[in-house]
Protein backbone atom coordinates (compact mmCIF):
# COMPACT_ATOMS: atom_id res chain seq x y z
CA UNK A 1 113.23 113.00 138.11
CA UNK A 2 112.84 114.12 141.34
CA UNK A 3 110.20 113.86 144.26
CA UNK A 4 108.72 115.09 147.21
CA UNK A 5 106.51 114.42 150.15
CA UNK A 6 103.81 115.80 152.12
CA UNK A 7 104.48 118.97 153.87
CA UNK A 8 101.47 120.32 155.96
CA UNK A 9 98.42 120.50 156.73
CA UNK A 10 97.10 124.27 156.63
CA UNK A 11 93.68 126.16 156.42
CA UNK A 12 92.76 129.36 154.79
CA UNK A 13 95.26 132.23 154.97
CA UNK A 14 93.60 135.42 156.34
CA UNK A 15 93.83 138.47 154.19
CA UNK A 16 95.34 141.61 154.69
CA UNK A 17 93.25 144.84 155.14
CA UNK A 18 95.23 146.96 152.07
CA UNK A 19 94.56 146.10 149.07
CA UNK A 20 96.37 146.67 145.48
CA UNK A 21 95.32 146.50 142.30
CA UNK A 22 97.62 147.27 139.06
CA UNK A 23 97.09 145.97 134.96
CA UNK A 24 99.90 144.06 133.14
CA UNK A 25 101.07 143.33 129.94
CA UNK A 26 99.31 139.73 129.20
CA UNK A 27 101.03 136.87 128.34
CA UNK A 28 100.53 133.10 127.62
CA UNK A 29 101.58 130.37 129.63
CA UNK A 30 104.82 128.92 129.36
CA UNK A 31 104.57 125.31 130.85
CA UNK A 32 102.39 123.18 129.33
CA UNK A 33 101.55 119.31 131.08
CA UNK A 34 102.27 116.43 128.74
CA UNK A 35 100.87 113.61 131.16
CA UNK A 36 99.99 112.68 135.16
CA UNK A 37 99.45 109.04 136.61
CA UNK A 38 98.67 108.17 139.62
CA UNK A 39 99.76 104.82 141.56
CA UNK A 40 101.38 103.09 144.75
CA UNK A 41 104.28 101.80 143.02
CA UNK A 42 106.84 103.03 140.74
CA UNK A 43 110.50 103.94 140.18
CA UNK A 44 112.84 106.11 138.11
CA UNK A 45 114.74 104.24 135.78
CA UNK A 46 117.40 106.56 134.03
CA UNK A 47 116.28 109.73 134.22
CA UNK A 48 112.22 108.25 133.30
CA UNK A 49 109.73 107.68 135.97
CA UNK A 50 107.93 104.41 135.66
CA UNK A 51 104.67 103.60 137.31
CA UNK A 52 104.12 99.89 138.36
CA UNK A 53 100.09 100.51 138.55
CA UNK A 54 98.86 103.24 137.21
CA UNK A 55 95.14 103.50 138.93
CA UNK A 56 92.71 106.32 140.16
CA UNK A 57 91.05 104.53 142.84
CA UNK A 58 92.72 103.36 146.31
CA UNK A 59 91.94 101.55 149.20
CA UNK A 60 92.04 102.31 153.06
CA UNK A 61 93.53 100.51 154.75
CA UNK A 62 95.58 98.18 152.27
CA UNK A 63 96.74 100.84 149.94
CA UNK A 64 99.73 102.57 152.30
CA UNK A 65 100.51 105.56 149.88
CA UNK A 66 99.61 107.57 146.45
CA UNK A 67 102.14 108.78 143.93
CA UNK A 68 100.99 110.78 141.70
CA UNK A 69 103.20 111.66 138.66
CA UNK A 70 103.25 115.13 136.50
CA UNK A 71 105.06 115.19 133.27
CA UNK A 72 105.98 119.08 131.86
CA UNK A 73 107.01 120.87 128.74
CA UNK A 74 108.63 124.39 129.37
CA UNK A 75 111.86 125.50 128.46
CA UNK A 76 114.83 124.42 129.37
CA UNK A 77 116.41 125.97 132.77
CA UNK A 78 116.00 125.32 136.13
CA UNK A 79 112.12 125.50 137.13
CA UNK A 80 110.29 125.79 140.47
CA UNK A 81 107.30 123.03 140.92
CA UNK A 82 105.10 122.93 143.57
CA UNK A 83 101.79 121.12 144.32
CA UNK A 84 98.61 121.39 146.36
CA UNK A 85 96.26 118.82 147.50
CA UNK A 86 92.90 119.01 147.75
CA UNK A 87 89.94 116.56 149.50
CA UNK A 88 87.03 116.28 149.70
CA UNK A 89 85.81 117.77 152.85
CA UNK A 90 87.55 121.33 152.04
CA UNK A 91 91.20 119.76 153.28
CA UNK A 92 94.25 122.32 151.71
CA UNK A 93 97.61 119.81 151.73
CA UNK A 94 100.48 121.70 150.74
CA UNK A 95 103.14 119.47 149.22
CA UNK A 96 107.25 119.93 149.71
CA UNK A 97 108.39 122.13 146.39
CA UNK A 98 111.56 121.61 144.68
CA UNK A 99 113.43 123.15 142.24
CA UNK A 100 114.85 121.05 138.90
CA UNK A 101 117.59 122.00 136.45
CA UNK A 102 115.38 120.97 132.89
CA UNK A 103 118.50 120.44 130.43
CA UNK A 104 115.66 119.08 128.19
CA UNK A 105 112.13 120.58 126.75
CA UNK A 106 110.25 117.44 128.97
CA UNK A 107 110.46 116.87 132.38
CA UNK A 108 108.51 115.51 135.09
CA UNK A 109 108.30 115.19 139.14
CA UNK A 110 106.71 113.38 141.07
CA UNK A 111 105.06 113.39 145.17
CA UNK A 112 104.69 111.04 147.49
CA UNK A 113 100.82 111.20 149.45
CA UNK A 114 101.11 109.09 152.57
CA UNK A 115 97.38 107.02 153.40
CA UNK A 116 96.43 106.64 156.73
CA UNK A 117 93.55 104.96 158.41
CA UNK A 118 91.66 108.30 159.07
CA UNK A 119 92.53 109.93 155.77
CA UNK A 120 88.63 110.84 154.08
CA UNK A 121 87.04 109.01 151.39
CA UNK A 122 86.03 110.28 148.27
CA UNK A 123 86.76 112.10 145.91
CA UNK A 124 90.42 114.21 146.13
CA UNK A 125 92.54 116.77 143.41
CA UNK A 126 96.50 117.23 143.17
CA UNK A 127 97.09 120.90 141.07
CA UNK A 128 100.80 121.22 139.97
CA UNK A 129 102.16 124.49 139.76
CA UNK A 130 105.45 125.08 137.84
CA UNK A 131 106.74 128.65 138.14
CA UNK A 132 103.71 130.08 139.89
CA UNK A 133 102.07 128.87 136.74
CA UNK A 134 99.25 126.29 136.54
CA UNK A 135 100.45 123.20 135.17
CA UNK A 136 98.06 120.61 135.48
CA UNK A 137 95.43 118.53 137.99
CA UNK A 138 95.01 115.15 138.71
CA UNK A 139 91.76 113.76 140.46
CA UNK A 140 91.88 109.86 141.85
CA UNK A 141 89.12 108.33 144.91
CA UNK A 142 90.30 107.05 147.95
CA UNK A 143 87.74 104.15 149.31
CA UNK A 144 87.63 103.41 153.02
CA UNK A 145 87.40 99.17 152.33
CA UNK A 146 89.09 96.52 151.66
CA UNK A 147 90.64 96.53 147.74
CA UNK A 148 89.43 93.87 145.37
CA UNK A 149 91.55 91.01 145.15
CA UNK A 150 90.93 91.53 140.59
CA UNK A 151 91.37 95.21 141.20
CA UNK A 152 94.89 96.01 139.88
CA UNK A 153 95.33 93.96 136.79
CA UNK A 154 98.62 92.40 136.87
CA UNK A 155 101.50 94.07 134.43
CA UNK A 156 104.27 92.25 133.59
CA UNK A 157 107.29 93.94 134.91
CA UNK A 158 109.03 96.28 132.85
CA UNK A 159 112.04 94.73 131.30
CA UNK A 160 115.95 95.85 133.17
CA UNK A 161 118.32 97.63 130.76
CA UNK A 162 119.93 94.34 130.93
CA UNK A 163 117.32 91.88 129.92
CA UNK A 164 116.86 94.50 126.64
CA UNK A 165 120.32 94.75 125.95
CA UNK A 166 120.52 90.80 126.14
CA UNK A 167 117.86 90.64 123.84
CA UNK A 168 118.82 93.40 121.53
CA UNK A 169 122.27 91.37 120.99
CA UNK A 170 120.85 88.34 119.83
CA UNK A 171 118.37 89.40 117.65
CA UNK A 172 121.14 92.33 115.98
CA UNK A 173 123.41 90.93 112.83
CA UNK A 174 126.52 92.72 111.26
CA UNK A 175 125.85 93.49 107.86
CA UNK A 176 128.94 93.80 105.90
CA UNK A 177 128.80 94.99 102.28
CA UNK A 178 130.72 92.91 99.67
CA UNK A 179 131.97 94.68 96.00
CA UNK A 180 132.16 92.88 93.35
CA UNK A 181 135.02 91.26 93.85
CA UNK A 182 133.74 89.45 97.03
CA UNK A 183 136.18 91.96 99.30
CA UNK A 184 134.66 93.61 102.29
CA UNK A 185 133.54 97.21 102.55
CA UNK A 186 132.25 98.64 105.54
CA UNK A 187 130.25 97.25 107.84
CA UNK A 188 126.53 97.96 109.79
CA UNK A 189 124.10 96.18 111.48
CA UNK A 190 120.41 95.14 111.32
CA UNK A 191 118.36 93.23 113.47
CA UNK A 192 115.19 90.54 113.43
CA UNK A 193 111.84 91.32 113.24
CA UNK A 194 109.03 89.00 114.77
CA UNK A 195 107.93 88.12 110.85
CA UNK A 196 111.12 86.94 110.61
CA UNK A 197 112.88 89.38 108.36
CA UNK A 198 115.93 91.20 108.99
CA UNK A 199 115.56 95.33 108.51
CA UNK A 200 118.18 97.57 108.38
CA UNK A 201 119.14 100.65 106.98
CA UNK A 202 119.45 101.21 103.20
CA UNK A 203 122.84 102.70 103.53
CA UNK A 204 123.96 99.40 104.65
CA UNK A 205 123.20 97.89 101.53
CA UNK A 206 123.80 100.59 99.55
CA UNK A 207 126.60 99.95 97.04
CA UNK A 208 126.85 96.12 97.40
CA UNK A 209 127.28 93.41 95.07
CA UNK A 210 126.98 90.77 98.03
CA UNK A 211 126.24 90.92 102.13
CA UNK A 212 128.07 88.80 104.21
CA UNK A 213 125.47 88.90 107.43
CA UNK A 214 126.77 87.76 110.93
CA UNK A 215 124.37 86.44 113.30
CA UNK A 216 124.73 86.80 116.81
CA UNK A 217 125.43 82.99 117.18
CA UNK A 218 128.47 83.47 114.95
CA UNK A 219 126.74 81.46 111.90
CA UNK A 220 127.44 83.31 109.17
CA UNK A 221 124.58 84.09 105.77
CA UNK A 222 125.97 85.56 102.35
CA UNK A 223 123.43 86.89 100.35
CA UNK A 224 122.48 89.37 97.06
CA UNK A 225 119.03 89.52 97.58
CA UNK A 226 116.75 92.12 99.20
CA UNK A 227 112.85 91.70 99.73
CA UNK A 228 111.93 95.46 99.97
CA UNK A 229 113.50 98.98 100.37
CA UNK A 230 112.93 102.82 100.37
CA UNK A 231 116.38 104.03 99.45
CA UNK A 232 114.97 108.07 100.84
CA UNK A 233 113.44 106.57 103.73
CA UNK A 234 116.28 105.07 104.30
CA UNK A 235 115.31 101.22 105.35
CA UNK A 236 115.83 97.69 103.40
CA UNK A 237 114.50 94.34 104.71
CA UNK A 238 116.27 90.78 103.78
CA UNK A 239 114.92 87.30 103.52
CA UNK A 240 117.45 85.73 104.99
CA UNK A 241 116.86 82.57 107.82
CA UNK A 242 117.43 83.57 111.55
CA UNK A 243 118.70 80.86 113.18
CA UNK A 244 118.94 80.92 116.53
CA UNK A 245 118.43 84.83 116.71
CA UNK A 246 115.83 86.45 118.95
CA UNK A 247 112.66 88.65 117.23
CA UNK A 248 112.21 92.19 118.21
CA UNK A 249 108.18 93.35 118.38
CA UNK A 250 107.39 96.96 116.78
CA UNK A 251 105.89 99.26 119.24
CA UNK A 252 102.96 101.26 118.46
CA UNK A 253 104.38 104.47 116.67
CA UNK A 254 101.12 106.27 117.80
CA UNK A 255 102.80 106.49 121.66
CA UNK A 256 105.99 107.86 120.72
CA UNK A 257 106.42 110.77 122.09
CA UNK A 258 109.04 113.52 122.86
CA UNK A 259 111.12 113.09 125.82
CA UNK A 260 110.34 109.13 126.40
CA UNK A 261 113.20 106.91 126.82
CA UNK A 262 114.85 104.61 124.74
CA UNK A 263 117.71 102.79 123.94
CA UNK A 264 120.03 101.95 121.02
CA UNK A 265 122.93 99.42 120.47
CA UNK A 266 126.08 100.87 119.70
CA UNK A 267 129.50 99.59 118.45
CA UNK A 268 132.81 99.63 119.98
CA UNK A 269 136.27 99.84 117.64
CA UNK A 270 136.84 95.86 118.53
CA UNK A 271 133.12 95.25 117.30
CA UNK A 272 131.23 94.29 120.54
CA UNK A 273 128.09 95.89 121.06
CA UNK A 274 127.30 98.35 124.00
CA UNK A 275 124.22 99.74 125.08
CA UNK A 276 123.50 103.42 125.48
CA UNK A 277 120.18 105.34 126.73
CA UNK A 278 118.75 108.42 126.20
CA UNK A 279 115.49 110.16 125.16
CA UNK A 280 113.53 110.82 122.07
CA UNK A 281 114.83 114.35 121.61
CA UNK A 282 112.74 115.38 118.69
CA UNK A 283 110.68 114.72 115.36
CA UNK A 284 111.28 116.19 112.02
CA UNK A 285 110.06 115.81 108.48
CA UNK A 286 111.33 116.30 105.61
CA UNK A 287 109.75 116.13 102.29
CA UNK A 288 110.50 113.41 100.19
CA UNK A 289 112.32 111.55 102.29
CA UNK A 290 109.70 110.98 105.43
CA UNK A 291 109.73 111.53 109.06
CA UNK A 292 112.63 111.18 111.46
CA UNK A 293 113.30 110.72 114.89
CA UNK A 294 116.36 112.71 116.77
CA UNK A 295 117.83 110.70 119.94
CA UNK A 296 119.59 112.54 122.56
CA UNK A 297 122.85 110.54 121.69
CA UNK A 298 125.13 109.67 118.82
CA UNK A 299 126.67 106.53 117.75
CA UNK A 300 129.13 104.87 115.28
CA UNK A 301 128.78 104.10 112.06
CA UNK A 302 128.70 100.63 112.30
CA UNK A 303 125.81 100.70 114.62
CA UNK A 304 123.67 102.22 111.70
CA UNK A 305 120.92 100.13 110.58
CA UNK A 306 120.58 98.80 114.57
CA UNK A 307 117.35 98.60 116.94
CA UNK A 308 116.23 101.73 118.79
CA UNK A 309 114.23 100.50 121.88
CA UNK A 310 111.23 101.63 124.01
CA UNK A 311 111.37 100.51 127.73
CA UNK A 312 109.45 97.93 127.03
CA UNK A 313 111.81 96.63 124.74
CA UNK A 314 110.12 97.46 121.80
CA UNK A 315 111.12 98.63 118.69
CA UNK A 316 111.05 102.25 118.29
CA UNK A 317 112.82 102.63 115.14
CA UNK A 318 116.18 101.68 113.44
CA UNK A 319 119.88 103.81 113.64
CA UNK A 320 120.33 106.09 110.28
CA UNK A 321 117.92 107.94 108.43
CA UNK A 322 120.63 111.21 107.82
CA UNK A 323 119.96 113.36 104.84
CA UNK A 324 122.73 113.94 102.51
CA UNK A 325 124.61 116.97 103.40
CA UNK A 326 127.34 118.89 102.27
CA UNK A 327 130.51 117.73 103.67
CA UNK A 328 133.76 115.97 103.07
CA UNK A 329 133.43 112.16 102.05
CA UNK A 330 137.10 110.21 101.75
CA UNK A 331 137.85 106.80 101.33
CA UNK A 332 138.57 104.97 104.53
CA UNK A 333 136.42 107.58 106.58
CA UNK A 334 135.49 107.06 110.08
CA UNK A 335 133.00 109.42 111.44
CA UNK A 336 130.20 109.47 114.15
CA UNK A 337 126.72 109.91 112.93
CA UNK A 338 124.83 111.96 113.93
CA UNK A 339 121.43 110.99 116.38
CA UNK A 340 118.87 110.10 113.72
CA UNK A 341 116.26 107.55 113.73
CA UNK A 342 113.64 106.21 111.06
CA UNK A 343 110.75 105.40 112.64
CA UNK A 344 109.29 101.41 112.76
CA UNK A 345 106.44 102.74 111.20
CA UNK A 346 107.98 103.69 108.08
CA UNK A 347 109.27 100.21 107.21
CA UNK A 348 106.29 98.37 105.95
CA UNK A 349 106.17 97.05 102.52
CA UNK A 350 104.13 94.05 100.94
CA UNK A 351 105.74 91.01 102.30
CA UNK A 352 104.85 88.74 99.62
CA UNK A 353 106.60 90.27 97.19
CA UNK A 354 109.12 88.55 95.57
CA UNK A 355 113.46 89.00 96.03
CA UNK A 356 114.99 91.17 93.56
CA UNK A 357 118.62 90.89 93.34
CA UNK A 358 121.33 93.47 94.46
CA UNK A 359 121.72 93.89 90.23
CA UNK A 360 118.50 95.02 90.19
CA UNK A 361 119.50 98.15 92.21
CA UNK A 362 122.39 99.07 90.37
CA UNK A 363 120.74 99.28 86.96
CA UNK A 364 118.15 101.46 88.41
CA UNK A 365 120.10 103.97 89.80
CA UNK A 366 119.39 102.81 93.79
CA UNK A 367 122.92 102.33 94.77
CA UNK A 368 125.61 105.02 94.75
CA UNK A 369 129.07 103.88 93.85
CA UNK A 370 131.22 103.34 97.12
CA UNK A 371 134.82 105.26 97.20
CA UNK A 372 137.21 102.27 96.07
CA UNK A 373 140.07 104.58 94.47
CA UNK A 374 140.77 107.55 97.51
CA UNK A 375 144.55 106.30 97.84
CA UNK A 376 144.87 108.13 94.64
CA UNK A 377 143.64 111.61 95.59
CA UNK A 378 145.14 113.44 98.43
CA UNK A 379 142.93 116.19 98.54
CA UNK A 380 139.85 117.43 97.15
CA UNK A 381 137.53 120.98 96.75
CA UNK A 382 134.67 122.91 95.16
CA UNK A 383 135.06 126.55 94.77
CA UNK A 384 133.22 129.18 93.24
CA UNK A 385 133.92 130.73 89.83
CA UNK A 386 136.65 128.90 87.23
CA UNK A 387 139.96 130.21 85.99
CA UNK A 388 140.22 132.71 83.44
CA UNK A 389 143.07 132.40 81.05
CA UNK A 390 145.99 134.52 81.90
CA UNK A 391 145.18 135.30 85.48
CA UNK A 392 147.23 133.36 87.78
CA UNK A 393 146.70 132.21 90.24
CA UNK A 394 142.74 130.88 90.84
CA UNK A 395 142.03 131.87 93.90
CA UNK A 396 140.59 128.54 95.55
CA UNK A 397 138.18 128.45 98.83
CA UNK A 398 136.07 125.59 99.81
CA UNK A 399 132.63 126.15 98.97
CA UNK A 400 129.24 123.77 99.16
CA UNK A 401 126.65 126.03 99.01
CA UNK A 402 125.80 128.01 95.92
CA UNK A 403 122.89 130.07 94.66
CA UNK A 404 120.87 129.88 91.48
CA UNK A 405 122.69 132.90 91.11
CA UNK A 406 125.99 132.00 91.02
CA UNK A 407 127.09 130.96 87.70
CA UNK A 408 130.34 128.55 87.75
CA UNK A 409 131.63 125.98 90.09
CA UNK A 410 135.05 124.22 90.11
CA UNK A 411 136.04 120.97 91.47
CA UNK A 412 139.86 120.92 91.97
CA UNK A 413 141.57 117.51 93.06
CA UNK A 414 145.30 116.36 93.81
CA UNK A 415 146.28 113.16 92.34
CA UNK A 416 148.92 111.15 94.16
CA UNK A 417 150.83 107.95 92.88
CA UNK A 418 151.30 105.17 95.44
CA UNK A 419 152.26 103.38 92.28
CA UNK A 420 152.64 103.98 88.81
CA UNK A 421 149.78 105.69 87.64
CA UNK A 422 148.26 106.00 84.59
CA UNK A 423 144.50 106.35 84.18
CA UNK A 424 141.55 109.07 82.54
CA UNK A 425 140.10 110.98 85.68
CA UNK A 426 136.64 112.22 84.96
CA UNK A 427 134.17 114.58 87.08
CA UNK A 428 130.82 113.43 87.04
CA UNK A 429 128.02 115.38 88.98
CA UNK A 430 124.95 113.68 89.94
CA UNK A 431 121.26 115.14 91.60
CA UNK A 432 120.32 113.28 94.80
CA UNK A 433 118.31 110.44 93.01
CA UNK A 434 121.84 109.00 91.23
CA UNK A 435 120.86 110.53 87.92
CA UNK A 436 123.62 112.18 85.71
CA UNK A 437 123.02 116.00 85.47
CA UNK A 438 126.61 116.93 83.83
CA UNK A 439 130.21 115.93 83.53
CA UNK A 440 134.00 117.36 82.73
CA UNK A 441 135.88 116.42 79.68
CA UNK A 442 138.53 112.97 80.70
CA UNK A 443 141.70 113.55 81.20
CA UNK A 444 144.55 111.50 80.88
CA UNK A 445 146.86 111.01 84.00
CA UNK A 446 150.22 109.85 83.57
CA UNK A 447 152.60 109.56 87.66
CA UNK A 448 155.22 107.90 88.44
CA UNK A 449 155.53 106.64 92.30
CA UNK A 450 155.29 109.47 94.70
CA UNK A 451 154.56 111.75 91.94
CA UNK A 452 151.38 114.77 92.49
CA UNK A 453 149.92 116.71 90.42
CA UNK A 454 146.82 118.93 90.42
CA UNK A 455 143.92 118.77 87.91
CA UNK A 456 140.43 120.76 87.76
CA UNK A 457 136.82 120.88 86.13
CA UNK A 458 134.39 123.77 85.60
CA UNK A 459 130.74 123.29 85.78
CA UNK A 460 128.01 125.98 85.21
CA UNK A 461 125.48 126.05 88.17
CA UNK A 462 122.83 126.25 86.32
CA UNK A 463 120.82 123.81 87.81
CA UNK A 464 117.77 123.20 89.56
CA UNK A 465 118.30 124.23 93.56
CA UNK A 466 118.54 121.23 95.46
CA UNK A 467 121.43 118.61 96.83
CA UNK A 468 124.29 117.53 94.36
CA UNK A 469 127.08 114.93 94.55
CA UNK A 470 130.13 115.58 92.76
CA UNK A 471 132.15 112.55 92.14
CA UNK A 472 135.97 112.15 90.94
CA UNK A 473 136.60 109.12 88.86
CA UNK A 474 139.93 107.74 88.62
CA UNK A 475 139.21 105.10 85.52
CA UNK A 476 135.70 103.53 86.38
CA UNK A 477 136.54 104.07 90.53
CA UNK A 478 135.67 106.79 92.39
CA UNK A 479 138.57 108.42 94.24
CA UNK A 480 136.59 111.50 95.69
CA UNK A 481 133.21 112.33 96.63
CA UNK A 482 131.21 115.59 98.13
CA UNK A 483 128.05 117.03 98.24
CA UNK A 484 126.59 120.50 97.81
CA UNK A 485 123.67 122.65 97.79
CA UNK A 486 122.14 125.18 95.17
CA UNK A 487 119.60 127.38 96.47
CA UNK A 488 117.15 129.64 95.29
């Protein structure tokens, strides 16, 4: 943010004798004013202005200054804002301009309007001006009196990136995902609502035959229950007891807007938690699978499923909500995700339902298989076309999306032997609900240690468009995974 203070004091300009008068080509305006508060307090707090006590009305003498506050949308660039004030007696202030480098859509400014003893009472205007273009007004009343002790209502003080990282700690969990043979998977995190449940994202569930949850006390809660979930949405919640955890409070979705600040919890490779800031950068929706926020930062996988935080310390929304794309999967993946948030508002289900078990998922096609058998295939690919007999060689380039044109798709893999291996390796292709749309014929694999070799499956694309998963199976274990896209 930036600010400025009062300039001068000037009257009316006197106009030149020779006047000039020309049309243009019209156009709309470019900068358009999100908000503007007026107070005698405030601050910026990374890169957000905050305003201690937002008011109209002030008081000569105990009130010693205004600030008034403008907050823009234009595009980004560096942009020239200037601002006039007006009283009520016909007084022209002109305030100090500055210029600011927007490297987002939002920005704001804010000026600085000393009071003093003779300054007039009544009623007086700020107009903002942002690249010679209008860009907004702000009328407050100065009082010559003494203020009202019950004038300003008291606010609490808004919470230090401290006190809501402290917080955000020891209400967040690690969420590790168990297979069925009680050995750990991966790992996320959730964190405590103020009903008591713990929400996180589906993803961190998904998969699971039991979750081994971590509290922030180091008290640790196995579990293969969840209360409610929206596996597109992208959310789960768990009935599991707190402890000594804090409670997070949802903020009211209706105020989110783009460009406020937030925070998120993110992971470190040791596993401590680290606090990072940034701004709502945008809002999307897609159908079918609900609305999204975009944050103006990334984090780590593990952090998925954590708190995103208002600066208020509210909940905003939790870490994940990504769509399934076309890319690479392999077993024993790290990878940064990419800034997406589901909103708080999204995750609310009827809490007096009862616990269906993790089982209960599986059998209805919820959870997606995890990648348990990727030592066994050193490289994977889908390709257009498949090989016609007697022309050598295939020509192979990596391909995900296909039109409803296109009428054959290959999946080629390379089988490795880190041991003796002999096995039936299977492709099975799936739509983006878990159903079964198709499958290759089995084939039998027989490798002796450090032994390769090559195998492929044709498919016909004659599907509906949409997202598809294609999955290698190396017995009942799948050793490969990626998604692609038909079109129309």
């Amino acid at each position: 943010m930036t600010s400025a203070v009062l300039l001068l004091l000037i009257g009316p300009k006197p106009v030149g004798s020779k006047q000039q008068a020309a049309g243009v080509p019209a156009s709309g305006p470019k900068v358009k004013m999100v908000r503007s508060v007026a107070g005698t307090k405030g601050d910026s707090r990374g890169g957000s202005f905050v305003m201690a006590d937002p008011r109209t009305t002030f008081f000569v003498p105990d009130d010693r200054q205004i600030i008034v506050y403008f907050e823009w949308e234009a595009p980004r660039g560096t942009h020239h804002c200037e601002g006039t004030l007006h009283g009520p007696n016909g007084q022209l202030v002109v305030m100090q301009s500055f210029d600011y480098p927007a490297t987002q859509a939002r920005f704001g400014g804010f000026w600085k309007i000393p009071l003093l003893e003779e300054t007039s009472a009544g009623m007086w205007s700020f107009e903002s001006h942002v690249d010679g273009e209008s860009a907004g007004a702000l009328s407050f009343e100065v009082v010559a009196g003494k203020r009202p002790e019950d004038f300003v209502r008291k606010e609490p003080p808004l919470p230090t990136a401290a006190e809501i990282y402290a917080r955000a700690v020891t209400a967040s969990a690690f969420i590790e995902k168990l297979d069925d043979k009680g050995r750990s998977m991966e790992t996320a995190s959730g964190f405590f609502l103020e009903n008591g449940l713990l929400l996180t994202a589906f993803r961190a569930i998904d998969g699971a035959h039991a979750l081994r949850i971590r509290l922030s006390d180091g008290s640790q809660i196995q579990s293969d229950t969840v209360l409610a979930w929206n596996r597109r949405q992208d959310w789960a919640l768990l009935n599991v007891a707190a402890g000594k955890s804090a409670k997070l409070h949802r903020a009211d979705t209706k105020s989110v807007a783009v460009g406020d600040r937030c925070y998120w919890l993110d992971t470190k490779p040791d596993g401590a938690r680290v606090i990072s800031d940034g701004q709502i950068a945008g809002t999307e929706n897609h159908e079918g699978w609900g609305d999204r926020l975009s944050i103006s930062g990334t984090f780590d996988s593990t952090a998925t499923g954590g708190p995103v935080l208002n600066d208020q310390g509210e909940v905003l929304g939790l870490l994940g909500g990504t769509i399934p794309e076309p890319r690479v999967y392999s077993a024993g993946d790290t990878f940064t995700a990419t800034g997406s948030v589901v909103p708080i508002g999204l995750a609310n289900a009827d809490l007096t339902g009862t616990l269906a078990p993790l089982q209960t998922l599986w059998s209805t096609n919820q959870f997606t298989a995890p990648i348990t058998a990727g030592r066994n295939i050193s490289f994977g690919m889908i390709t257009h076309g498949k090989p016609q007999k007697g022309k050598v060689p295939f020509p192979k380039e990596m391909k995900v999306d296909f039109s409803a044109r296109d009428d054959f798709a290959t999946v080629v893999a390379a089988f490795q032997a880190m041991e003796p291996l002999r096995d039936i390796v299977q492709l099975q292709i799936y739509d983006v609900d878990n159903h079964p749309v198709t499958r290759g014929d089995p084939i039998k694999i027989n490798l002796r240690t450090g032994e390769t070799q090559e195998r492929s499956w044709s498919f016909p694309l004659n599907m509906r468009p949409g997202i598809y998963r294609a999955d290698v199976l190396v017995g009942q274990e799948v050793g490969w995974r990626q998604y692609f896209r038909i079109s129309e």
